[in-house]
N, C-alpha and C. Protein backbone atom coordinates (compact mmCIF):
# COMPACT_ATOMS: atom_id res chain seq x y z
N UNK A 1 0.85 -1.17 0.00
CA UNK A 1 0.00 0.00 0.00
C UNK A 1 0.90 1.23 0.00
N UNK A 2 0.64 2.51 -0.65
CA UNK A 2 1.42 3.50 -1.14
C UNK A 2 1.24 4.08 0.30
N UNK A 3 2.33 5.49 0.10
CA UNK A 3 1.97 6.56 1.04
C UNK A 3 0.71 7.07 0.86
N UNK A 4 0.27 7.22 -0.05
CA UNK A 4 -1.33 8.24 -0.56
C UNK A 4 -2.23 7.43 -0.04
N UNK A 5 -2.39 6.01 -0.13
CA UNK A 5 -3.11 5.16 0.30
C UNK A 5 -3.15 5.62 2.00
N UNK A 6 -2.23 5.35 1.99
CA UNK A 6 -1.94 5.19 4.06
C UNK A 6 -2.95 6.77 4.13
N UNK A 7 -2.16 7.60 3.46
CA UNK A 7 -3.05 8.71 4.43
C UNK A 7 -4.61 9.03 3.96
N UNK A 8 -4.95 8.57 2.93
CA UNK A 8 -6.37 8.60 3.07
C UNK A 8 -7.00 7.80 3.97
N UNK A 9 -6.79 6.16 4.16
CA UNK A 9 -6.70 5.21 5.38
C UNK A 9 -7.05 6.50 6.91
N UNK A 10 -6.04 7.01 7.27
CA UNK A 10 -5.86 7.91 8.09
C UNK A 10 -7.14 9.12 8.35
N UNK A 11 -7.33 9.76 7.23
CA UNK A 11 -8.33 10.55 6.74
C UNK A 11 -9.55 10.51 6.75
N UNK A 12 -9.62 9.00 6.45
CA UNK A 12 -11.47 8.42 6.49
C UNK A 12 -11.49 7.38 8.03
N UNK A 13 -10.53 7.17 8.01
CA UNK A 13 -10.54 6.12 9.51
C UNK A 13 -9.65 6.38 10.44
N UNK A 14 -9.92 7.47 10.59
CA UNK A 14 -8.91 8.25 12.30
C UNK A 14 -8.98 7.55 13.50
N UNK A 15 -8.14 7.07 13.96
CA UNK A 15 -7.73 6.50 15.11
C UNK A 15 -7.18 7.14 16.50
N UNK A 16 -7.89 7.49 17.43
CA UNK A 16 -7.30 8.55 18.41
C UNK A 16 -6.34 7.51 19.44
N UNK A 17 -5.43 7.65 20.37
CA UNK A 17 -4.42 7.35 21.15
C UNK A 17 -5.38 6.76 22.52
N UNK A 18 -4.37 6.04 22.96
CA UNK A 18 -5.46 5.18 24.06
C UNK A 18 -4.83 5.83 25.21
N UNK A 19 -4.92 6.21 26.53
CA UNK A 19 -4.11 6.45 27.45
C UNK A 19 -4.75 5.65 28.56
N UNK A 20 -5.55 4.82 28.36
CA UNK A 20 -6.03 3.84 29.64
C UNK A 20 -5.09 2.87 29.81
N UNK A 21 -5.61 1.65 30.97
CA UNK A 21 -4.13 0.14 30.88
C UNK A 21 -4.15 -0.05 30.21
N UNK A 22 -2.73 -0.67 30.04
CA UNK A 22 -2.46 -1.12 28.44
C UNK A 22 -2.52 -2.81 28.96
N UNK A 23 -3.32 -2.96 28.60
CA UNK A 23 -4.16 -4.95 28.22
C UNK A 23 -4.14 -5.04 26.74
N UNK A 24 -3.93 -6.32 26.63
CA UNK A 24 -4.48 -6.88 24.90
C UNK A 24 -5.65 -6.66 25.36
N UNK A 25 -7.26 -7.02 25.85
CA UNK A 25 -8.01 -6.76 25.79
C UNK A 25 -8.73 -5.48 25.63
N UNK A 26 -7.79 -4.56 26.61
CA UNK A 26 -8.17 -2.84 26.80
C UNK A 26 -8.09 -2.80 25.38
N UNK A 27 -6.63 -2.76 24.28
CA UNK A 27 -6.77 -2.25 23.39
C UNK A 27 -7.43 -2.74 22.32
N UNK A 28 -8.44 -4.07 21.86
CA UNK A 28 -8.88 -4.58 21.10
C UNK A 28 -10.01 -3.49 21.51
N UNK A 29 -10.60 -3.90 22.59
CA UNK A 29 -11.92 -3.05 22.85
C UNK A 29 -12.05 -1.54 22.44
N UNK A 30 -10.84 -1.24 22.85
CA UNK A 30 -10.80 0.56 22.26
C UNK A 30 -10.76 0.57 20.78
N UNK A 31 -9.92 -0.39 20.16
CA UNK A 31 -10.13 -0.06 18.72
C UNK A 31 -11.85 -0.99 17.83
N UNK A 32 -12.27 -1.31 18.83
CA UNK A 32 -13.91 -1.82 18.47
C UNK A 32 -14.57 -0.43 18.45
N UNK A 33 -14.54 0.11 19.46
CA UNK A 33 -15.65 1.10 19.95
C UNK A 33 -14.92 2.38 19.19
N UNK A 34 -13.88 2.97 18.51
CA UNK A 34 -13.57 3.56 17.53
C UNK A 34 -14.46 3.40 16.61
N UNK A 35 -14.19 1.98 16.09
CA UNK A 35 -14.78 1.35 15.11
C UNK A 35 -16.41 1.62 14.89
N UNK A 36 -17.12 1.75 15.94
CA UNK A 36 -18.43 1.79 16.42
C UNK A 36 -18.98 3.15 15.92
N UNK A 37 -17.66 4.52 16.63
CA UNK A 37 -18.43 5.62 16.96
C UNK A 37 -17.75 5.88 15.48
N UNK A 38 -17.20 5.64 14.70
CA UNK A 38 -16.99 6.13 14.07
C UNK A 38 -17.95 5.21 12.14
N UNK A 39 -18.69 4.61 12.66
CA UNK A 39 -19.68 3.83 11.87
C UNK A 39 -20.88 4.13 12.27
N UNK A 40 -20.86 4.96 13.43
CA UNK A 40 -22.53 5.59 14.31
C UNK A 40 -22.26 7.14 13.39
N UNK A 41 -21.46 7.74 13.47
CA UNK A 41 -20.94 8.96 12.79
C UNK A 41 -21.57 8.71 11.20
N UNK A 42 -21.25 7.89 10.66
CA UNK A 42 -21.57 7.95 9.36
C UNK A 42 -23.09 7.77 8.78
N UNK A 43 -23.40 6.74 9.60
CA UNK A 43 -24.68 6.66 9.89
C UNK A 43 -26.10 7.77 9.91
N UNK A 44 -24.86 8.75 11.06
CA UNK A 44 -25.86 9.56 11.54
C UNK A 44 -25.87 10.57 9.99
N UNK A 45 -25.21 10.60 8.90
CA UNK A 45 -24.74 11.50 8.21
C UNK A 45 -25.96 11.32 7.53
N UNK A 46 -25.68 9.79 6.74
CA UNK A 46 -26.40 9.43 5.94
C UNK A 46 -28.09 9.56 6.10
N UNK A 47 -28.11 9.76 7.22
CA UNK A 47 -29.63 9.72 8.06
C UNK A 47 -30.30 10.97 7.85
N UNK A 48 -28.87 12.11 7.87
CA UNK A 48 -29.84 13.25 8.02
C UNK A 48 -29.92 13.87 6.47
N UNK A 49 -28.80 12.92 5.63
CA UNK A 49 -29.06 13.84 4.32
C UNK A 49 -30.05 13.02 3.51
N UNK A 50 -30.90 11.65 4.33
CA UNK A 50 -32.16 11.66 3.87
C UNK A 50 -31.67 10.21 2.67
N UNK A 51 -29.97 9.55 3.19
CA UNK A 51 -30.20 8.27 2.33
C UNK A 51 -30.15 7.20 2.86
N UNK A 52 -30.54 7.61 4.38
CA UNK A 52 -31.51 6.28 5.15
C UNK A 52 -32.69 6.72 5.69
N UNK A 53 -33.05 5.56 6.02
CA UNK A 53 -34.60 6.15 6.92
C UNK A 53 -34.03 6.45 8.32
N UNK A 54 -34.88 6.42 9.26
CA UNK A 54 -34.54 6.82 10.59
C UNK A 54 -34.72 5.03 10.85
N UNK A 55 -35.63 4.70 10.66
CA UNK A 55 -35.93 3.02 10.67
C UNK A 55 -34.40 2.29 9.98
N UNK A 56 -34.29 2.49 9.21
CA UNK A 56 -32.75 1.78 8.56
C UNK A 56 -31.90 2.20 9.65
N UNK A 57 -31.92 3.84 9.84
CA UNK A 57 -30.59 3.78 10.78
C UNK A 57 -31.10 3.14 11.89
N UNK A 58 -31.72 3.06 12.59
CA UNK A 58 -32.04 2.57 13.85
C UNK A 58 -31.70 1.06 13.91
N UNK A 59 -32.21 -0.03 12.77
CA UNK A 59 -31.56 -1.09 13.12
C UNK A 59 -30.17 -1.33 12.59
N UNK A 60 -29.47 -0.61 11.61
CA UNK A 60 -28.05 -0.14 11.81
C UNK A 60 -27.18 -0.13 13.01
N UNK A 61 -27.36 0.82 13.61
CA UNK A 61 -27.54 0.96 14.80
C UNK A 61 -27.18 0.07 15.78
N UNK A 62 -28.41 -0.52 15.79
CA UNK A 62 -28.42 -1.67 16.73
C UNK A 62 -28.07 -3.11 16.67
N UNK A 63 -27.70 -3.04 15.17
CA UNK A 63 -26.51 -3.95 14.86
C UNK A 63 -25.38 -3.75 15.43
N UNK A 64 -25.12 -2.39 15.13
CA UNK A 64 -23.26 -2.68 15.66
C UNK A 64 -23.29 -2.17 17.29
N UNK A 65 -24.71 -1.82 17.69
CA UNK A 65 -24.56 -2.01 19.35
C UNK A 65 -24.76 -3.35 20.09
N UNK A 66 -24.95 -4.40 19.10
CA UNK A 66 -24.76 -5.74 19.95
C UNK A 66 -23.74 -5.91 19.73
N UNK A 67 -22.70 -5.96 18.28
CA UNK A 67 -21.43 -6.67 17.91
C UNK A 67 -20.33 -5.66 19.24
N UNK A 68 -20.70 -4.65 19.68
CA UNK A 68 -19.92 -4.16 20.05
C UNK A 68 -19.82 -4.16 21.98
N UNK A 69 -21.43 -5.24 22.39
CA UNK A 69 -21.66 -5.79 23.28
C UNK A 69 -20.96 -6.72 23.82
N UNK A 70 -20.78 -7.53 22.18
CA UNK A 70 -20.63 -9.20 22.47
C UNK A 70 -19.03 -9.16 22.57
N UNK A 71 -18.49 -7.85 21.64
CA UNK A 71 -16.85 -7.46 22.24
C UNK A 71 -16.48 -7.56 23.44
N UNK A 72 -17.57 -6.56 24.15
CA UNK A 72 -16.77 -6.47 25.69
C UNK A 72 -16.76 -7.77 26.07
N UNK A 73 -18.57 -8.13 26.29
CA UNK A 73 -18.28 -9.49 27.14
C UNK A 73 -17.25 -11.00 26.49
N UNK A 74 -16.67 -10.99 25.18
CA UNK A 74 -16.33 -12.11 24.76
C UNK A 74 -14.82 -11.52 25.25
N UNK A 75 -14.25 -10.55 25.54
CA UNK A 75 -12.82 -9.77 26.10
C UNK A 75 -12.86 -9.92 27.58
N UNK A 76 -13.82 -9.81 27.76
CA UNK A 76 -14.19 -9.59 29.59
C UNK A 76 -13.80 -8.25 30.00
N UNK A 77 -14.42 -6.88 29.34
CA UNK A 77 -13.81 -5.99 29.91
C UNK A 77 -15.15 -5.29 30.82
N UNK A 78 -14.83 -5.25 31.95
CA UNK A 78 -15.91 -4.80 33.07
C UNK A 78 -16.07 -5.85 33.72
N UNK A 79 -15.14 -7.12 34.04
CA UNK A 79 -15.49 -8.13 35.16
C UNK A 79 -15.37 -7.72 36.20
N UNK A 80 -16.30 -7.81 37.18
CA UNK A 80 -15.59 -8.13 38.95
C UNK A 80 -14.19 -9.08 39.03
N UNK A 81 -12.55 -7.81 39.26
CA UNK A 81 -11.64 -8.44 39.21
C UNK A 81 -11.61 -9.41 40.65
N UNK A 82 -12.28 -9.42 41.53
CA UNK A 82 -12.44 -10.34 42.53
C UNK A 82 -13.17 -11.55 42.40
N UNK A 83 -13.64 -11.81 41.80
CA UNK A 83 -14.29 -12.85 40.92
C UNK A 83 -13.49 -13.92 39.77
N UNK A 84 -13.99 -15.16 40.56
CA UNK A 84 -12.77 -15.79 39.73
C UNK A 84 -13.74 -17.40 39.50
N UNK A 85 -13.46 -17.51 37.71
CA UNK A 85 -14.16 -18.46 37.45
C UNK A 85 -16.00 -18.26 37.74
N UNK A 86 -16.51 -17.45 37.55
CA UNK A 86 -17.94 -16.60 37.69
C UNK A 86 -18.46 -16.87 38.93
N UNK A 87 -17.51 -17.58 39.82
CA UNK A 87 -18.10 -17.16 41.29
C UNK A 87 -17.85 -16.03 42.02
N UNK A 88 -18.67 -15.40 42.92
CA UNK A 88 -18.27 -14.33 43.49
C UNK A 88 -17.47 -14.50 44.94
N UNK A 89 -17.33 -13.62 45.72
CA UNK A 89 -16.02 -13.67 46.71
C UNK A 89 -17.22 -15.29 48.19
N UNK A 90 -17.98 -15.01 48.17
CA UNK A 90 -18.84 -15.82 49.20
C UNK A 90 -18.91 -17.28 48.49
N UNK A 91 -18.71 -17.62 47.46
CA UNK A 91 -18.76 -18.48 46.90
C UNK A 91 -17.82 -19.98 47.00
């Protein structure tokens, strides 16, 4: 892939800097939910200049708000770190 390539890449699919822990999981998840807001962004574009419905975008939408559900929980990001093996601490 050329330089011209790379920076349009760049241009249409901006990637901002993570400064949270650095986990393989943290950063898969951050570059999902990029992925997300920046496919909700386009969405919303297309919506208002009238070449979706509000109905199209909506289950749009709510497509990539499950895929981006099934991210966290298939990463495990938001477990009870006291929790081990899905029992809790009384367990």
């Amino acid at each position: 892939m050329g330089e011209a390539m790379a920076d349009h890449s760049d241009f249409l699919y901006p990637r901002s800097r993570y400064y949270g822990t650095v986990k393989p999981e943290n950063l898969v998840f951050n570059a999902n939910l990029q992925e997300f807001s920046h496919r909700i962004g386009i969405l919303c574009a297309l919506e208002s200049n009238g070449k979706l419905t509000p109905d199209e975008t909506y289950k749009e939408v709510k497509t990539l708000w499950k895929r981006l559900k099934r991210s966290k929980k298939q990463l495990g990001i938001g477990k009870d770190l006291f929790q081990a093996d899905g029992e809790g601490i009384e367990g």
